[in-house]
Protein backbone atom coordinates (compact mmCIF):
# COMPACT_ATOMS: atom_id res chain seq x y z
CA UNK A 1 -15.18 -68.22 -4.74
CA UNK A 2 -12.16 -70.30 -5.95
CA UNK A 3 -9.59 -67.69 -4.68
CA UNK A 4 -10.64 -68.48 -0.57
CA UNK A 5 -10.32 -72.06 -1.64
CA UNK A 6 -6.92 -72.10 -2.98
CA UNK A 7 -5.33 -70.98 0.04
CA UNK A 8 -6.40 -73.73 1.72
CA UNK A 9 -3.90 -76.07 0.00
CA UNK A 10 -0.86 -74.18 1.40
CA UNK A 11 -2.88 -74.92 5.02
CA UNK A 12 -0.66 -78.38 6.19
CA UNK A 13 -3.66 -78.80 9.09
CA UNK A 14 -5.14 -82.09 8.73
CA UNK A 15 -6.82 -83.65 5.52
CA UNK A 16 -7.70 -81.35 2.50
CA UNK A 17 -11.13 -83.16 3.24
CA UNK A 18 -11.40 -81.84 6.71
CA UNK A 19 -10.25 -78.09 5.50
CA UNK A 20 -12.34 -78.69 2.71
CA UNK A 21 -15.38 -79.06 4.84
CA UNK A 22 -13.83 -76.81 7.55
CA UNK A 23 -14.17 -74.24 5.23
CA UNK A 24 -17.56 -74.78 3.59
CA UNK A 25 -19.22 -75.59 6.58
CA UNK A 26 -18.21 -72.00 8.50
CA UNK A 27 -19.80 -70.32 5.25
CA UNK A 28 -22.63 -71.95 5.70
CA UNK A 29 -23.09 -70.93 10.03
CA UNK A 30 -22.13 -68.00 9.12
CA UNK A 31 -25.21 -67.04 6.83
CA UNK A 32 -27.29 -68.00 9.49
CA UNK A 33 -25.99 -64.91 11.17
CA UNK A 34 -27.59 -61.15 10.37
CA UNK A 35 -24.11 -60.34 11.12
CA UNK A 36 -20.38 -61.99 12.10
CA UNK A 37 -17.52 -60.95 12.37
CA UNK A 38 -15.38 -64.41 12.44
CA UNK A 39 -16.95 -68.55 12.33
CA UNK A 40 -14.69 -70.82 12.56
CA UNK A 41 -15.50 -74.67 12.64
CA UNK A 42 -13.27 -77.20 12.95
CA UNK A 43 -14.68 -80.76 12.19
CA UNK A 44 -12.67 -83.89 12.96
CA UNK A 45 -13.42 -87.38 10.96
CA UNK A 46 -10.98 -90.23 10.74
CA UNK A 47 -10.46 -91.97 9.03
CA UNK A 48 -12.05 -89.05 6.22
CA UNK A 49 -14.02 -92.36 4.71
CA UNK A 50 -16.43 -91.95 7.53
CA UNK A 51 -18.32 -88.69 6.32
CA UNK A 52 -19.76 -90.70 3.54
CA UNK A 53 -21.46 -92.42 6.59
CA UNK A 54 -22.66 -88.77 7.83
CA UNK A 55 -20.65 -89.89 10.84
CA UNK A 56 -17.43 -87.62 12.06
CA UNK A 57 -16.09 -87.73 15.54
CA UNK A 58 -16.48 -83.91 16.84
CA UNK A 59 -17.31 -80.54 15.65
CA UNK A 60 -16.40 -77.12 17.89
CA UNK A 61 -17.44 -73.91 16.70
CA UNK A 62 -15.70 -70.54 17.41
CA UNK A 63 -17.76 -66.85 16.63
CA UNK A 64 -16.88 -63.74 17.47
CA UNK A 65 -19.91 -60.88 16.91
CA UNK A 66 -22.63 -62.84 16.22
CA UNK A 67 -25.63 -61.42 15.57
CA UNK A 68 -28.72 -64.05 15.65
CA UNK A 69 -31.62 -63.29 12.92
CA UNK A 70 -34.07 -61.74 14.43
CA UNK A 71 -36.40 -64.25 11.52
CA UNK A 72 -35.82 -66.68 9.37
CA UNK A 73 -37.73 -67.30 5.94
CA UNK A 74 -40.53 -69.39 5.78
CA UNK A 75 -40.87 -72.11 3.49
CA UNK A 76 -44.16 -73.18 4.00
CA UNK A 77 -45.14 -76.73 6.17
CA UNK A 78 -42.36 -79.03 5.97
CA UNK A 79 -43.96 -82.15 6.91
């Protein structure tokens, strides 16, 4: 797990935050997928102080092969 994250440091794109969650949040997409063959999402916050808000200013997706669940797991009534 740490070796995909330390090549992000040599990546001079934006703010380690933004690659940080660049990064963590195309993991995440990309286990809502049965299958993928790339996710890629860029999110764009600044100043990087906002996301403690929950705010960020936009967020574009790329996939290529996506392959939608066909079900999801139930976790009982959520409400």
């Amino acid at each position: 797990m740490f070796i995909g994250l330390i090549g992000f440091y040599q990546n001079s794109n934006g703010d380690w935050g933004e690659n940080l969650l660049n990064k963590v949040a195309s993991k995440a997409i990309e286990h809502l997928f049965t299958r993928s063959d790339s996710v890629k999402v860029e999110v764009k916050c600044n100043p990087t102080s906002k996301l403690l808000q929950g705010t960020i200013d936009s967020f574009q997706m790329k996939g290529q092969g996506l392959v939608i669940r066909s079900r999801f797991p139930y976790y009982g009534d959520v409400f």
